[in-house]
PDB file of N, CA and C in Angstrom:
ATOM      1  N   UNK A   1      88.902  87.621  89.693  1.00  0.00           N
ATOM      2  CA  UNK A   1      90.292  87.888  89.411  1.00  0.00           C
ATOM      3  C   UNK A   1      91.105  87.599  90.662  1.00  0.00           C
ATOM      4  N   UNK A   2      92.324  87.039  90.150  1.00  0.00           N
ATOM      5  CA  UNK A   2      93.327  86.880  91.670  1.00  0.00           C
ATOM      6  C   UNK A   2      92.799  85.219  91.800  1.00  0.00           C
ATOM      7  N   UNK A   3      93.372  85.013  93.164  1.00  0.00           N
ATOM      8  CA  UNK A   3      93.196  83.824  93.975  1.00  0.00           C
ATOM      9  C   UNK A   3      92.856  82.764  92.848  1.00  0.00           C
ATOM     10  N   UNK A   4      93.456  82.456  91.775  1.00  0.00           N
ATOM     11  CA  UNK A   4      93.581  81.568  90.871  1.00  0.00           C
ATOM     12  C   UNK A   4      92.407  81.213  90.176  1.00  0.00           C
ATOM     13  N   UNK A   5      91.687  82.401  89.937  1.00  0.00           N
ATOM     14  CA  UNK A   5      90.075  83.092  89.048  1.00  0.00           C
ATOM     15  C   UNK A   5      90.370  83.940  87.874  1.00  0.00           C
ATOM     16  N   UNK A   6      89.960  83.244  87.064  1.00  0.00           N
ATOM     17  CA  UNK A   6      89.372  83.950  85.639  1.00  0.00           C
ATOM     18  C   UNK A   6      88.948  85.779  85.311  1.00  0.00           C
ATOM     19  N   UNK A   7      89.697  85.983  84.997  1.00  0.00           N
ATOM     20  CA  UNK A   7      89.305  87.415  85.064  1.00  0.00           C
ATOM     21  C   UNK A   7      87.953  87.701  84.477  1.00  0.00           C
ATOM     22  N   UNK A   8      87.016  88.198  84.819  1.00  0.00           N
ATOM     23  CA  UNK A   8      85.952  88.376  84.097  1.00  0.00           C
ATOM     24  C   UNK A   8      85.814  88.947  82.476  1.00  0.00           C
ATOM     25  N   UNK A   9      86.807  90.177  82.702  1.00  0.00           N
ATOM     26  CA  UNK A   9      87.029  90.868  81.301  1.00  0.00           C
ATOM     27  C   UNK A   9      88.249  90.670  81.312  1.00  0.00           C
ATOM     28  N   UNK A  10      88.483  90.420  79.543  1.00  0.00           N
ATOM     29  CA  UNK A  10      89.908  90.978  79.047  1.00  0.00           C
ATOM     30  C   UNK A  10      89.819  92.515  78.266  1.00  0.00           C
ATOM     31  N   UNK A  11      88.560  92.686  78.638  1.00  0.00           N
ATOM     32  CA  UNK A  11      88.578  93.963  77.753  1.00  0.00           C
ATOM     33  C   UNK A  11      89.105  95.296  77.901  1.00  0.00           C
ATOM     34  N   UNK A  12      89.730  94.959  79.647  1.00  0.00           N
ATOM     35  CA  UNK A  12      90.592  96.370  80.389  1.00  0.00           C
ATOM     36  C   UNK A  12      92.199  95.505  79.767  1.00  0.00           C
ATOM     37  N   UNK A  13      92.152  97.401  79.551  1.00  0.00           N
ATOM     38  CA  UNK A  13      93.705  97.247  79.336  1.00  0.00           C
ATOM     39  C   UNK A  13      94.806  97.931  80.356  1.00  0.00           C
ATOM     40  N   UNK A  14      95.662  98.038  80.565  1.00  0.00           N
ATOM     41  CA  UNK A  14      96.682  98.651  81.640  1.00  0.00           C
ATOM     42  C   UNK A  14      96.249 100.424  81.453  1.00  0.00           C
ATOM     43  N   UNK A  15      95.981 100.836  80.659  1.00  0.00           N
ATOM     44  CA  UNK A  15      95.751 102.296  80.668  1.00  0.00           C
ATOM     45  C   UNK A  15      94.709 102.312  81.381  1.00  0.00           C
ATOM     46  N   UNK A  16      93.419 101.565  81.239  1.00  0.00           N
ATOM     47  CA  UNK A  16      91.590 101.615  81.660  1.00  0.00           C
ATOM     48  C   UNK A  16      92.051 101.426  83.139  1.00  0.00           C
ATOM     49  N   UNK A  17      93.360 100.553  83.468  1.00  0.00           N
ATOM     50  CA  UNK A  17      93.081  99.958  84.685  1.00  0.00           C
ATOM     51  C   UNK A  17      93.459 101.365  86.300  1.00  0.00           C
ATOM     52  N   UNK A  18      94.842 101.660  85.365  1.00  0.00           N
ATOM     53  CA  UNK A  18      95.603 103.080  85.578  1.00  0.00           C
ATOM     54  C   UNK A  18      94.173 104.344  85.916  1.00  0.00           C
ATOM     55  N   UNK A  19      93.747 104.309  85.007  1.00  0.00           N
ATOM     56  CA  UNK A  19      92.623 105.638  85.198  1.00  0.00           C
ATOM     57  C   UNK A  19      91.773 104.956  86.649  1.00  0.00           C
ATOM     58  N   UNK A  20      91.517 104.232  86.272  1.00  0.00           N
ATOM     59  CA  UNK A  20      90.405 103.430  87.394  1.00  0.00           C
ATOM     60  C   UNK A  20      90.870 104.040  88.863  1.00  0.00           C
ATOM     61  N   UNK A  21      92.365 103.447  88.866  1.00  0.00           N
ATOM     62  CA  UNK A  21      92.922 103.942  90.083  1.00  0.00           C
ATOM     63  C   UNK A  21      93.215 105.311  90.341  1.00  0.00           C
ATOM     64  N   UNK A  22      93.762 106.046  89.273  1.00  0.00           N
ATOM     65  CA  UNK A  22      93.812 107.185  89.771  1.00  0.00           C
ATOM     66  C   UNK A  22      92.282 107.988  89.927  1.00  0.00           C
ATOM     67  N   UNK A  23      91.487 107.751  89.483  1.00  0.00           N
ATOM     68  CA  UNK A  23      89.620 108.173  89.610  1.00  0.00           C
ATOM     69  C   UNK A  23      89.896 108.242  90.840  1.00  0.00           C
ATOM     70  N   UNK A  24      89.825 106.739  91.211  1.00  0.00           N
ATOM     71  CA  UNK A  24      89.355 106.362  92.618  1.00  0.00           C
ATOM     72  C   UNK A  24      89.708 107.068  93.768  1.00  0.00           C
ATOM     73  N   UNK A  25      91.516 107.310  93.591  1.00  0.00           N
ATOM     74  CA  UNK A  25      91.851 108.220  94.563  1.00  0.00           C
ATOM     75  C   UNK A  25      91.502 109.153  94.215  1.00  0.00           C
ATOM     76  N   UNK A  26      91.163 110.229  93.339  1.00  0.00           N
ATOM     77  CA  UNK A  26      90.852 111.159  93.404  1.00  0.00           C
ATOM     78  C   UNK A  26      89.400 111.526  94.112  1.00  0.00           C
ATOM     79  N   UNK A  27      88.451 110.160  94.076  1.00  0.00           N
ATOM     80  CA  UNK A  27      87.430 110.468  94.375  1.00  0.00           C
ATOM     81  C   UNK A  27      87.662 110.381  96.313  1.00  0.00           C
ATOM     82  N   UNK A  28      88.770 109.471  96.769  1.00  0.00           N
ATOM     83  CA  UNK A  28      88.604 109.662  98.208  1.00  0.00           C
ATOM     84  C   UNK A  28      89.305 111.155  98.525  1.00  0.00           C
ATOM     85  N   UNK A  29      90.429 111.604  98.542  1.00  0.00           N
ATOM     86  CA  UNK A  29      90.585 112.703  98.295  1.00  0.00           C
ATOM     87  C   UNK A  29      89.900 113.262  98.307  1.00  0.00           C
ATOM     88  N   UNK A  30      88.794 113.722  97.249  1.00  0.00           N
ATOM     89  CA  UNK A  30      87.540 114.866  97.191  1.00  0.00           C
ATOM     90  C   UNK A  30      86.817 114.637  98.580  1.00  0.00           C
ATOM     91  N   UNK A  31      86.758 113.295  99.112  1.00  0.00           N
ATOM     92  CA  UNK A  31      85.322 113.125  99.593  1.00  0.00           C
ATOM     93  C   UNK A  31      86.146 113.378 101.140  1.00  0.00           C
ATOM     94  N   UNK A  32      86.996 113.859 101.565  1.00  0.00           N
ATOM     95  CA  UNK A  32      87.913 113.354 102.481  1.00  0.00           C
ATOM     96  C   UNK A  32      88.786 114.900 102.834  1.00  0.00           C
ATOM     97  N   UNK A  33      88.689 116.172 102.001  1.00  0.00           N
ATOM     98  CA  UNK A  33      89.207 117.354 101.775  1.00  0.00           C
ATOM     99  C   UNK A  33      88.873 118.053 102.887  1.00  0.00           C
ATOM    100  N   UNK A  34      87.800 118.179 103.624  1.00  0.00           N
ATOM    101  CA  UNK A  34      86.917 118.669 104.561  1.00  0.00           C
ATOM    102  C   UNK A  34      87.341 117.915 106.030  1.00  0.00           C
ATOM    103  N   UNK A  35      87.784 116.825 105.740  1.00  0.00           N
ATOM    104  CA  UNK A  35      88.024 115.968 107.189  1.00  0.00           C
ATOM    105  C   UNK A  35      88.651 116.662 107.942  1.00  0.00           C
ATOM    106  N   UNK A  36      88.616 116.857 109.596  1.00  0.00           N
ATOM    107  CA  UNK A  36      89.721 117.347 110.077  1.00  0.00           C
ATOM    108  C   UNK A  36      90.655 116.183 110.138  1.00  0.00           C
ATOM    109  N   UNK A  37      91.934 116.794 110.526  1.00  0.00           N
ATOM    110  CA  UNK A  37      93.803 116.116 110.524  1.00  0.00           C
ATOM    111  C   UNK A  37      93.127 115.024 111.648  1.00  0.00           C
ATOM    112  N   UNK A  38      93.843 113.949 111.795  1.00  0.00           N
ATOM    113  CA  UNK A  38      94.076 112.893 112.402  1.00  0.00           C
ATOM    114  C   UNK A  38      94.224 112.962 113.885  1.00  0.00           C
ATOM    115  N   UNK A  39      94.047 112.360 114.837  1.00  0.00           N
ATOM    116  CA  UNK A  39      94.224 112.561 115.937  1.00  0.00           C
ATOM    117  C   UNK A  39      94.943 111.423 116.335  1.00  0.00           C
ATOM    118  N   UNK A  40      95.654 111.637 117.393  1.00  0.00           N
ATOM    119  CA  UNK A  40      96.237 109.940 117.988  1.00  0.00           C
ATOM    120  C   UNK A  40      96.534 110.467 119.636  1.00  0.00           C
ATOM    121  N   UNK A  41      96.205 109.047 120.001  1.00  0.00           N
ATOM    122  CA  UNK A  41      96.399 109.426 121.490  1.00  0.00           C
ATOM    123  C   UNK A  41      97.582 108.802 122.112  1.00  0.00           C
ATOM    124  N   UNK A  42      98.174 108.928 123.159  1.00  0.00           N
ATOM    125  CA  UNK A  42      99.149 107.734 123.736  1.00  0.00           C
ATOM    126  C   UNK A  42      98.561 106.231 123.917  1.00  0.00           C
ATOM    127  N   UNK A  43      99.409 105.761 123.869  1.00  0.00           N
ATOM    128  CA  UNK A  43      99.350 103.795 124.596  1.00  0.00           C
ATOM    129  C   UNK A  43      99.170 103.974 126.114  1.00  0.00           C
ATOM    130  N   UNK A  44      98.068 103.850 126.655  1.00  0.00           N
ATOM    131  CA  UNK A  44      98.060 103.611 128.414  1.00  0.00           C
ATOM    132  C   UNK A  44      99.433 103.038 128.964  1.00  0.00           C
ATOM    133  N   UNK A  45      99.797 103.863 129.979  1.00  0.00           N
ATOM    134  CA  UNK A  45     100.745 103.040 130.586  1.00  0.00           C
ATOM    135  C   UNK A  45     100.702 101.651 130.701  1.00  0.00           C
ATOM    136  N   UNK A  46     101.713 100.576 130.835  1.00  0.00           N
ATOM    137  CA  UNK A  46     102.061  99.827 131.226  1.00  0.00           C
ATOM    138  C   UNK A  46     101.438  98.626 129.630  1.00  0.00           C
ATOM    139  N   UNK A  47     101.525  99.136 128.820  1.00  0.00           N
ATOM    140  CA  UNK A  47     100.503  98.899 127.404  1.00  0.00           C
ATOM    141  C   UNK A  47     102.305  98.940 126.617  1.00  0.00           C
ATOM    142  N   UNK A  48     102.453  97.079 126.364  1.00  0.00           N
ATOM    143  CA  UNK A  48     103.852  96.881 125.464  1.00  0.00           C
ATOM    144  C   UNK A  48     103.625  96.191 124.184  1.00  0.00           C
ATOM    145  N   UNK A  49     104.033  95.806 123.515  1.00  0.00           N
ATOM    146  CA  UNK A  49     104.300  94.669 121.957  1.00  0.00           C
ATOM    147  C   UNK A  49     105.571  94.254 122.642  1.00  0.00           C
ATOM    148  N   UNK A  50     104.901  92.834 123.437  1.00  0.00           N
ATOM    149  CA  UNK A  50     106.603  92.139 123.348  1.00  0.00           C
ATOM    150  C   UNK A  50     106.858  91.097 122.844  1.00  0.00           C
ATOM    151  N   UNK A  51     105.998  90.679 121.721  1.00  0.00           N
ATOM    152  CA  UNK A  51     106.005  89.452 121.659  1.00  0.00           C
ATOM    153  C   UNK A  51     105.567  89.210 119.755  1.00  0.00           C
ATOM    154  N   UNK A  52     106.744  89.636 118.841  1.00  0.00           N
ATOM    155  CA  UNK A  52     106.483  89.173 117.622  1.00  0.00           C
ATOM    156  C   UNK A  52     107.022  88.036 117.228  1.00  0.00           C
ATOM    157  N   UNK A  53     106.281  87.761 115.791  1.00  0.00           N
ATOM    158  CA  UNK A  53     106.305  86.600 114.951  1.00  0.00           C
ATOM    159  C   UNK A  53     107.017  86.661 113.472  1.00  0.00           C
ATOM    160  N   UNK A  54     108.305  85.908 113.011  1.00  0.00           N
ATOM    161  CA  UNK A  54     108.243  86.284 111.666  1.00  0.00           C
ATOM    162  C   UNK A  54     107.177  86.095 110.985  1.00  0.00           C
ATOM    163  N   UNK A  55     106.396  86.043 109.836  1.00  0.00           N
ATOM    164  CA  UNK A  55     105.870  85.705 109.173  1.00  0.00           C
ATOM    165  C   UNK A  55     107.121  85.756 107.444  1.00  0.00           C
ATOM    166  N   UNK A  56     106.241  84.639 106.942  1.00  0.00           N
ATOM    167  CA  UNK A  56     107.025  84.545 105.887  1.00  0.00           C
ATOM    168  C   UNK A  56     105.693  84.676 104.802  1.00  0.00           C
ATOM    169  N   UNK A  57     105.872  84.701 103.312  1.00  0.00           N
ATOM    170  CA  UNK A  57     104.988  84.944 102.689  1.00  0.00           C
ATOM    171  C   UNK A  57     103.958  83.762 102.015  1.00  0.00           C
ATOM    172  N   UNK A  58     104.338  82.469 102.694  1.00  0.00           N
ATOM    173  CA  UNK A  58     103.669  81.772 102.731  1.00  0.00           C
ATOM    174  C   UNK A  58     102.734  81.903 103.648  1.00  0.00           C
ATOM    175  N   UNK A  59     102.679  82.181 104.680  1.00  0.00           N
ATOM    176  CA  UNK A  59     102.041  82.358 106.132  1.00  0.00           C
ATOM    177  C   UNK A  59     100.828  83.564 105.651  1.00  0.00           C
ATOM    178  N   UNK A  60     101.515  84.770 105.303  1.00  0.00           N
ATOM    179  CA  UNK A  60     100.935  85.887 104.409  1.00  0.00           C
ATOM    180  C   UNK A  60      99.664  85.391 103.425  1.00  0.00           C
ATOM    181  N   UNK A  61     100.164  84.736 102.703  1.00  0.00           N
ATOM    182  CA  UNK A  61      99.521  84.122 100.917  1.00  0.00           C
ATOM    183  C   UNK A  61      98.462  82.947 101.829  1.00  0.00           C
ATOM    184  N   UNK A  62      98.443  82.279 102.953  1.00  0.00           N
ATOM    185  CA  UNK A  62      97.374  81.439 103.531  1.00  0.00           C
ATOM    186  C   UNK A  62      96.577  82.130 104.272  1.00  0.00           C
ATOM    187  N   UNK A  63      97.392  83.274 104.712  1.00  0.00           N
ATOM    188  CA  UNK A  63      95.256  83.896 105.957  1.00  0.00           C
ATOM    189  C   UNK A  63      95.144  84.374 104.908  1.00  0.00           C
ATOM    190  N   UNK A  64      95.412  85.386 103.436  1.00  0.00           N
ATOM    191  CA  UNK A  64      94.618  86.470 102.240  1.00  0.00           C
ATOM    192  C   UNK A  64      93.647  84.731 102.157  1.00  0.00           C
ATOM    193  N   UNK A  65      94.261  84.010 101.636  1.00  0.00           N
ATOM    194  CA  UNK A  65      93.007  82.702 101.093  1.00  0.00           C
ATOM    195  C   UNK A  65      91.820  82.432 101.838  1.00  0.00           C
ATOM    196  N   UNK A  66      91.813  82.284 103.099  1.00  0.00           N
ATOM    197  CA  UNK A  66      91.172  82.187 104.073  1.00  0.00           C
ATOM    198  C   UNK A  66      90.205  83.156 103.948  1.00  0.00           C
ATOM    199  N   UNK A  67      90.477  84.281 103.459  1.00  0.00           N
ATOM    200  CA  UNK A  67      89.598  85.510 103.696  1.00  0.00           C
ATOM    201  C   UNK A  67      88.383  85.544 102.675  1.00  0.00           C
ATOM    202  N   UNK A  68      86.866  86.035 102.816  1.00  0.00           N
ATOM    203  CA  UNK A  68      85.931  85.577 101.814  1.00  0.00           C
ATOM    204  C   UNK A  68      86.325  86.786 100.409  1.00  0.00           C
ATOM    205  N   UNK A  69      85.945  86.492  99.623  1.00  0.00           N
ATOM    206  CA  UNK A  69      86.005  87.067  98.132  1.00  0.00           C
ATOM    207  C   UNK A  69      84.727  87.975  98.542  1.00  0.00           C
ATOM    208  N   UNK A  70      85.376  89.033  98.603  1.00  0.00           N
ATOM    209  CA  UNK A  70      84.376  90.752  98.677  1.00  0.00           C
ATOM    210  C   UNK A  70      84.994  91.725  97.130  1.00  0.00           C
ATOM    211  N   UNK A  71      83.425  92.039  96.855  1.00  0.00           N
ATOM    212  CA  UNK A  71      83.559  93.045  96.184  1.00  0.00           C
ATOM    213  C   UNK A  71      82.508  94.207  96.162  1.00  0.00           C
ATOM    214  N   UNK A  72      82.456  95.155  95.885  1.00  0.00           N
ATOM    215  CA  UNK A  72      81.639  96.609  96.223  1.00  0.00           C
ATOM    216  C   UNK A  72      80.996  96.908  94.566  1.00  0.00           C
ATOM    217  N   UNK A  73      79.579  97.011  94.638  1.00  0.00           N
ATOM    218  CA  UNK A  73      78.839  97.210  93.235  1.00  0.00           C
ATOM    219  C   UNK A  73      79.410  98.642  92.955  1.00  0.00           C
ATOM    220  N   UNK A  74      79.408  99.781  94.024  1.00  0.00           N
ATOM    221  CA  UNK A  74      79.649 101.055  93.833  1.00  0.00           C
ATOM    222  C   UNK A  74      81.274 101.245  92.988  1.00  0.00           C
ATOM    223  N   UNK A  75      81.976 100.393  93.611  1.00  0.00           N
ATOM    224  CA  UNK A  75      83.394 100.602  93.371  1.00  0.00           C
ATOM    225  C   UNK A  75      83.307 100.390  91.202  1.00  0.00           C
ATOM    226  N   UNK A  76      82.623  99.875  90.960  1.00  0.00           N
ATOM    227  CA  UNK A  76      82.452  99.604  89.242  1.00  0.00           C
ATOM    228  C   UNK A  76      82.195 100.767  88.430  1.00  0.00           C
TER     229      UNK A  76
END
């Protein structure tokens, strides 16, 4: 599916697809309840971003292509 591929099934419909996602988060959530809060540290001194790029969504839509086709047996 995507990247100009055949969907495997037509047999999901927008509701099947909806549950799927909300499962899913629910299942990181569960698995994730126990974590402690986030931590973040400072940027070392003398540590800048001076130097961006537009990107446009062509630029965007060519590295996703580039990238290999992954998928997870568990995630099914």
């Amino acid at each position: 599916m995507g990247r100009g591929h055949v969907p495997l099934s037509t047999s999901v419909d927008a509701h099947q697809l909806h549950r799927f996602f909300d499962d899913k988060v629910a299942g990181v959530r569960a698995s994730t309840a126990d974590a402690p809060p986030p931590s973040f540290t400072t940027a070392p001194p003398g540590c800048v971003l001076s130097t961006f790029q537009t990107l446009d969504v062509d630029d965007v839509a060519s590295e996703i292509r580039k990238l290999s086709d992954k998928q997870c047996v568990s995630a099914f």
